[in-house]
Protein backbone atom coordinates (compact mmCIF):
# COMPACT_ATOMS: atom_id res chain seq x y z
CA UNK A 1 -251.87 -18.59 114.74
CA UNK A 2 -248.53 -18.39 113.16
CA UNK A 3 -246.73 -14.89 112.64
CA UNK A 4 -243.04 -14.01 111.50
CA UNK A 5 -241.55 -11.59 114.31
CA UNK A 6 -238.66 -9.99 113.16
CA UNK A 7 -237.64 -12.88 111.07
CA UNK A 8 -238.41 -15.33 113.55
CA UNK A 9 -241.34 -17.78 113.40
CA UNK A 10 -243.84 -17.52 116.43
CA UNK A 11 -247.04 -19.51 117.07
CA UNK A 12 -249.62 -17.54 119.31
CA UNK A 13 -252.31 -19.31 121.09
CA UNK A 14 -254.96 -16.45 121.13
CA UNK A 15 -255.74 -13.59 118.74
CA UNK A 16 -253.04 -11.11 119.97
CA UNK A 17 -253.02 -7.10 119.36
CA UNK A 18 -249.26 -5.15 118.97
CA UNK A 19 -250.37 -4.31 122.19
CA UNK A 20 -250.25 -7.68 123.94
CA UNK A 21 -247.21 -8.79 121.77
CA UNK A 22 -245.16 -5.68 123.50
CA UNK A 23 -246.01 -6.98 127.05
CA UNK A 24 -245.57 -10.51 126.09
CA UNK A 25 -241.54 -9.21 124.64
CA UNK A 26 -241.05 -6.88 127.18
CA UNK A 27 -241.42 -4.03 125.04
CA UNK A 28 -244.29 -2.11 126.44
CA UNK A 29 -242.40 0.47 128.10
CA UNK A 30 -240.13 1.31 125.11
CA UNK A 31 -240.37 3.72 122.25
CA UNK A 32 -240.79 1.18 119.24
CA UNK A 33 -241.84 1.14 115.49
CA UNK A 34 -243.69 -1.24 114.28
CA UNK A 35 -244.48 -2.53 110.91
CA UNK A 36 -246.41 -4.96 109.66
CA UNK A 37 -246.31 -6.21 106.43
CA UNK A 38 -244.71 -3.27 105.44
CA UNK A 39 -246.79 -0.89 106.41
CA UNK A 40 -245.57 1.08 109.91
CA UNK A 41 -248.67 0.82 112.42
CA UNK A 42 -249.07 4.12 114.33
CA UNK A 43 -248.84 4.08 117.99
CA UNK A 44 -252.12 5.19 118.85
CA UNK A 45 -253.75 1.88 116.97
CA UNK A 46 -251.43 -0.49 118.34
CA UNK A 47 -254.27 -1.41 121.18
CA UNK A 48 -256.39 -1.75 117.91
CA UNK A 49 -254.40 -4.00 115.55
CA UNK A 50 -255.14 -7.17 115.82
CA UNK A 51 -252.85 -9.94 114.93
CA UNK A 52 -253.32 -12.26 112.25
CA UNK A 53 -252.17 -15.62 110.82
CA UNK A 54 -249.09 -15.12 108.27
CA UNK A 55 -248.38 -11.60 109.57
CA UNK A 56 -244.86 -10.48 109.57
CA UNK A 57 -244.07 -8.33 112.22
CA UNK A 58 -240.83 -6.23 112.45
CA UNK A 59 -239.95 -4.28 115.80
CA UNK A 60 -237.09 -1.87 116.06
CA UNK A 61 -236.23 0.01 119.18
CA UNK A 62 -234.29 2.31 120.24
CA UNK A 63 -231.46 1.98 122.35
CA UNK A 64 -230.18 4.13 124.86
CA UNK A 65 -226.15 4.83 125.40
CA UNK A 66 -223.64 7.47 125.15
């Protein structure tokens, strides 16, 4: 499956949730929006969205500093 992550191209091997695509970027532990295809995905489905071929995926996080 082929997905566009943040403007990027990616191929995943399995069907993938946002979920699983946090973990796999090292993102789980952050506070994050996500959108895909232009529609922002709330938090509380992210273990519920699944992933599929063509989907553009944009992640923005926050970053901490003073």
């Amino acid at each position: 499956m082929n997905i566009t992550l943040n403007g990027e191209r990616r191929s995943l091997a399995t069907p993938t949730t946002l979920t699983q695509l946090l973990l796999a970027e090292g993102l789980a532990e952050r506070r994050v929006a996500i959108e895909v295809n232009g529609e922002i995905v709330p938090r509380s489905l992210h273990g519920e969205r699944a992933l599929a071929d063509g989907d553009t995926i944009e992640i923005v996080h926050a970053l901490g500093g003073g």
